[in-house]
N, C-alpha and C. Protein backbone atom coordinates (compact mmCIF):
# COMPACT_ATOMS: atom_id res chain seq x y z
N UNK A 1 0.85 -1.18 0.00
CA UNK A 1 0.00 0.00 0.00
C UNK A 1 0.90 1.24 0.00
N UNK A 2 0.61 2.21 -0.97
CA UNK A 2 0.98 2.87 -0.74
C UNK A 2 0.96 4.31 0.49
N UNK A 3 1.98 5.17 0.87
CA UNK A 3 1.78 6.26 1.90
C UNK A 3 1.79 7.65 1.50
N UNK A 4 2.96 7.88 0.34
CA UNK A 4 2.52 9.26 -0.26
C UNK A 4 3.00 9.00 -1.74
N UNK A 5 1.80 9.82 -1.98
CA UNK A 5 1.69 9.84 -3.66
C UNK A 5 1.13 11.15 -4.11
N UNK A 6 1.37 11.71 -5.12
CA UNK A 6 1.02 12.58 -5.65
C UNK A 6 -0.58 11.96 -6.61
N UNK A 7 -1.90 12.35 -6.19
CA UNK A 7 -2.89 11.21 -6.54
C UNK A 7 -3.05 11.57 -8.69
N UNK A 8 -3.00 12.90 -8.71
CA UNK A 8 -2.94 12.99 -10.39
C UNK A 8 -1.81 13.07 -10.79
N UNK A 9 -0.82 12.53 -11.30
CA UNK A 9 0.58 12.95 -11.70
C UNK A 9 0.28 14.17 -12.60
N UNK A 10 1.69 15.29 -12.55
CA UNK A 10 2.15 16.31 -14.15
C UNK A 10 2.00 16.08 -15.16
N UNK A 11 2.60 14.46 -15.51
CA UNK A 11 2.24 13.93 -16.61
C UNK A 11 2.84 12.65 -16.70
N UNK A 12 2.11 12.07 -17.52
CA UNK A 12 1.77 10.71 -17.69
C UNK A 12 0.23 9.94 -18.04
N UNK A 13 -0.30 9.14 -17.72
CA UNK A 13 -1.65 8.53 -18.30
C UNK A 13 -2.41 7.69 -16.95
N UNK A 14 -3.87 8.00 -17.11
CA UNK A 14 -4.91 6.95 -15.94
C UNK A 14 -5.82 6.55 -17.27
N UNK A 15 -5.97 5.51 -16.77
CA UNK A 15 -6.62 4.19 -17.32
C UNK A 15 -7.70 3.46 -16.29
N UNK A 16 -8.62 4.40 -16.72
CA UNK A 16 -9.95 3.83 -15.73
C UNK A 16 -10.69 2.14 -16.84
N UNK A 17 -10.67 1.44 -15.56
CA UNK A 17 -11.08 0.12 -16.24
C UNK A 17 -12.45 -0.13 -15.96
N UNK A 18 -13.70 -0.23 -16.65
CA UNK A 18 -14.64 -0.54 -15.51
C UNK A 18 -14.77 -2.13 -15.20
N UNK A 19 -15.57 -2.43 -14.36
CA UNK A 19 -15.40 -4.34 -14.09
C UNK A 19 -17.23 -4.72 -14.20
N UNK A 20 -17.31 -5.22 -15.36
CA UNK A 20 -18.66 -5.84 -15.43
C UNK A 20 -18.31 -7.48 -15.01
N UNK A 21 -19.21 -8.23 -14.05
CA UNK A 21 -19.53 -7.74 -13.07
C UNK A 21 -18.45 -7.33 -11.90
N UNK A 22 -19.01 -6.72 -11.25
CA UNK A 22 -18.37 -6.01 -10.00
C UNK A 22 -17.32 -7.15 -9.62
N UNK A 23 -16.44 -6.53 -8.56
CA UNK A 23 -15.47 -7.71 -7.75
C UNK A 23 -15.22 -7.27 -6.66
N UNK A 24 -15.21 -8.46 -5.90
CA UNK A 24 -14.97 -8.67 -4.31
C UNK A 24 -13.89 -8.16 -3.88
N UNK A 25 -13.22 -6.96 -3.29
CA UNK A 25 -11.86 -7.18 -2.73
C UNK A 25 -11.79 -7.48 -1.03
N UNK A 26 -10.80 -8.26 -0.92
CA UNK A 26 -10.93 -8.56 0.44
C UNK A 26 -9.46 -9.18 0.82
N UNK A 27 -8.21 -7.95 1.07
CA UNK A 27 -7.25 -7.96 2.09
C UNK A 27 -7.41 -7.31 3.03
N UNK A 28 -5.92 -6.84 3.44
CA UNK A 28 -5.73 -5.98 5.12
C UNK A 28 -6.21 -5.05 4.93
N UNK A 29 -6.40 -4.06 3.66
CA UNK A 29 -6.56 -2.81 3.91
C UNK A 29 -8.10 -2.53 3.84
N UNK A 30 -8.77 -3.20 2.67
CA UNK A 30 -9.84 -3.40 2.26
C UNK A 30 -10.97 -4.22 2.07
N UNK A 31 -12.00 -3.86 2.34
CA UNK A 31 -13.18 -5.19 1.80
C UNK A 31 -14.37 -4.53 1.23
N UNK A 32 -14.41 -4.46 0.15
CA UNK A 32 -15.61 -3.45 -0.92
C UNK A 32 -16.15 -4.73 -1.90
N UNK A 33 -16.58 -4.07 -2.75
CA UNK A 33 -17.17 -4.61 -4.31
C UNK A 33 -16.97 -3.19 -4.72
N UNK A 34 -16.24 -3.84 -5.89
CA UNK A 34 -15.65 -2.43 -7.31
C UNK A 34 -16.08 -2.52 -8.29
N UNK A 35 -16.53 -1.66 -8.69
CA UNK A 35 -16.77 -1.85 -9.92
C UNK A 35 -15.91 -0.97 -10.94
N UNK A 36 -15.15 -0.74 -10.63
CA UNK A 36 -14.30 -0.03 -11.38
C UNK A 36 -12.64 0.06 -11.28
N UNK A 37 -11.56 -0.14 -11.51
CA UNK A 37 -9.99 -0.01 -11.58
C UNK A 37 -9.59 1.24 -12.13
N UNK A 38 -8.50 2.11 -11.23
CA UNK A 38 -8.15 2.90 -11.98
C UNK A 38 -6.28 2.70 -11.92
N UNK A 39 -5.83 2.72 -13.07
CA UNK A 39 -4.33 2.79 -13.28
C UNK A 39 -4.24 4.27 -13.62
N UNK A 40 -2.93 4.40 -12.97
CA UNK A 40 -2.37 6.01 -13.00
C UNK A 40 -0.74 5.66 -13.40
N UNK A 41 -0.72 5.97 -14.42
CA UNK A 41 0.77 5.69 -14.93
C UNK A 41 2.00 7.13 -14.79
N UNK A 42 2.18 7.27 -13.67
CA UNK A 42 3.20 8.50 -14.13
C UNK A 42 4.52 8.57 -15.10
N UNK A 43 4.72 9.61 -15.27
CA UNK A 43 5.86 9.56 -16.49
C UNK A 43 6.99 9.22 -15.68
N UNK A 44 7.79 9.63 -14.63
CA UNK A 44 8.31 9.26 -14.19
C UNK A 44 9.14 8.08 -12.56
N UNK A 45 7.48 7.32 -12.82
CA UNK A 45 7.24 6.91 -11.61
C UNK A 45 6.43 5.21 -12.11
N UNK A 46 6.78 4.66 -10.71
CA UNK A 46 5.81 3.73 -10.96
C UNK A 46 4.73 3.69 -11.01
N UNK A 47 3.92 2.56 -11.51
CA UNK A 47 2.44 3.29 -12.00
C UNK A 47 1.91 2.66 -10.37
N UNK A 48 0.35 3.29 -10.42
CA UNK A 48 -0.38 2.74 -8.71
C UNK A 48 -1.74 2.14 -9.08
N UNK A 49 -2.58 1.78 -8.75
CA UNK A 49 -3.61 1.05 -8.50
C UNK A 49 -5.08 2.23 -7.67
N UNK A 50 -5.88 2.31 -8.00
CA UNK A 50 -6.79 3.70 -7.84
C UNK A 50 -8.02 2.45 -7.17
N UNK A 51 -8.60 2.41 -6.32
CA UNK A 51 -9.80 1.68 -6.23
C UNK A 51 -10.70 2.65 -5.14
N UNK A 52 -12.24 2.32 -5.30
CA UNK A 52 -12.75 3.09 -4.41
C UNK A 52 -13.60 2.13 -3.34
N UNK A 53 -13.83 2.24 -2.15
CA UNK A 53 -14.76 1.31 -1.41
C UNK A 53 -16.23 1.88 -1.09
N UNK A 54 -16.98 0.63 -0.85
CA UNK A 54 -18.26 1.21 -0.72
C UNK A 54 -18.44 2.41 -0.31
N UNK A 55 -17.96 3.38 1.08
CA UNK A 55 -17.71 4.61 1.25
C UNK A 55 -16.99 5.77 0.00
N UNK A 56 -16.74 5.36 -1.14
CA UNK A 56 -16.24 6.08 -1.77
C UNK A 56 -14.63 6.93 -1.07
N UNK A 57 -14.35 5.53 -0.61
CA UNK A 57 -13.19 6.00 0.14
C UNK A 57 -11.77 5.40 -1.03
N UNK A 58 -10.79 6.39 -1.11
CA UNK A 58 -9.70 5.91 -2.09
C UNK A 58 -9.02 5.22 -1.81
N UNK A 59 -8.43 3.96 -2.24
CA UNK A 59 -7.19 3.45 -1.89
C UNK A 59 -6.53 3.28 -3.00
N UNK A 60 -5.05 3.46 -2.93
CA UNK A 60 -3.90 3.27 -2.93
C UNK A 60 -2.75 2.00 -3.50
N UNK A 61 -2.81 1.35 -4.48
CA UNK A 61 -2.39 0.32 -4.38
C UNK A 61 -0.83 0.14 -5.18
N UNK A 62 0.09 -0.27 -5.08
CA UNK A 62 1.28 -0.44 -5.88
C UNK A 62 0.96 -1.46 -7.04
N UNK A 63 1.95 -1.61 -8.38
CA UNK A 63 1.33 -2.23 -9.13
C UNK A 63 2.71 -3.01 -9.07
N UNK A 64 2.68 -4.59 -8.86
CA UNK A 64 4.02 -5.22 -8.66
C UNK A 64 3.89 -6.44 -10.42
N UNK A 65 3.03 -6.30 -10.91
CA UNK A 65 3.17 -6.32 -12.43
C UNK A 65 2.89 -5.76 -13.66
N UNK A 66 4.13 -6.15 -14.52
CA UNK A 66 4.78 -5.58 -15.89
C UNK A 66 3.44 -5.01 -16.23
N UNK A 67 3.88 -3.99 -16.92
CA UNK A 67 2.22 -3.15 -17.41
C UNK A 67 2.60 -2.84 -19.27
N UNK A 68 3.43 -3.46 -19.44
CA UNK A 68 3.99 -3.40 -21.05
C UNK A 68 2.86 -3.95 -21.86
N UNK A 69 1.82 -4.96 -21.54
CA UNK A 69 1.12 -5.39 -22.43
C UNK A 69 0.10 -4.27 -22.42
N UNK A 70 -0.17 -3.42 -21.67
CA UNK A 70 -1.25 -3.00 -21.25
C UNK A 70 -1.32 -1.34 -22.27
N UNK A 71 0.23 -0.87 -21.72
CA UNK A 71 0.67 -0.16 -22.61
C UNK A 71 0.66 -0.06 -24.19
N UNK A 72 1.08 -1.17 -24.51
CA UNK A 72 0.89 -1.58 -25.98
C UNK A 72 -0.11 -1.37 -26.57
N UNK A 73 -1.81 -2.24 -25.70
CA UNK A 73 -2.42 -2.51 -26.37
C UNK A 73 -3.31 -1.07 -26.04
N UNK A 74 -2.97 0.52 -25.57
CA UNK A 74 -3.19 1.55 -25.97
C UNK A 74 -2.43 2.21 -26.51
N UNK A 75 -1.29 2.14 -27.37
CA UNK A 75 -0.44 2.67 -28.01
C UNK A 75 -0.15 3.95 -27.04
N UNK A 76 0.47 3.66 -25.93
CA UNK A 76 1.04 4.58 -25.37
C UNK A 76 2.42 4.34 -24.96
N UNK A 77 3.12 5.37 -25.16
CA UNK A 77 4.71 5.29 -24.42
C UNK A 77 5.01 6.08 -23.65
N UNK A 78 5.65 5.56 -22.52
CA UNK A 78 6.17 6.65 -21.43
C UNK A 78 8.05 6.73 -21.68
């Protein structure tokens, strides 16, 4: 989890995913149903994980895999 982050980067790309149907999350930090993913790719940073919980509360997440396919398949380069 992350502790400080800048939540919109200067520049770089977010990639809101939506999730038909919804999904369960349920670790330490969290336990919601999402219906939605957001990736925030900064230009010079690792990218993070955007989710919201039933409260519309934000969390925070590190992304500990390769995001090259993901990249690709929006023709974006950082």
């Amino acid at each position: 989890m992350l502790k400080k982050i800048k939540p919109i980067p200067d520049k770089g790309y977010i990639v809101k995913i939506p999730l038909t149907p919804s999904l369960r999350i349920e670790n330490k930090w969290v336990k919601t149903l999402i219906d939605e993913v957001i990736i925030i790719i900064p230009e010079d940073e690792k990218p993070y994980l955007l989710i919201f919980d039933d409260e519309s509360k934000p969390h925070f997440f590190t992304i500990k895999t390769e995001i090259d396919t993901l990249l690709k398949t929006l023709d974006v380069s950082l």
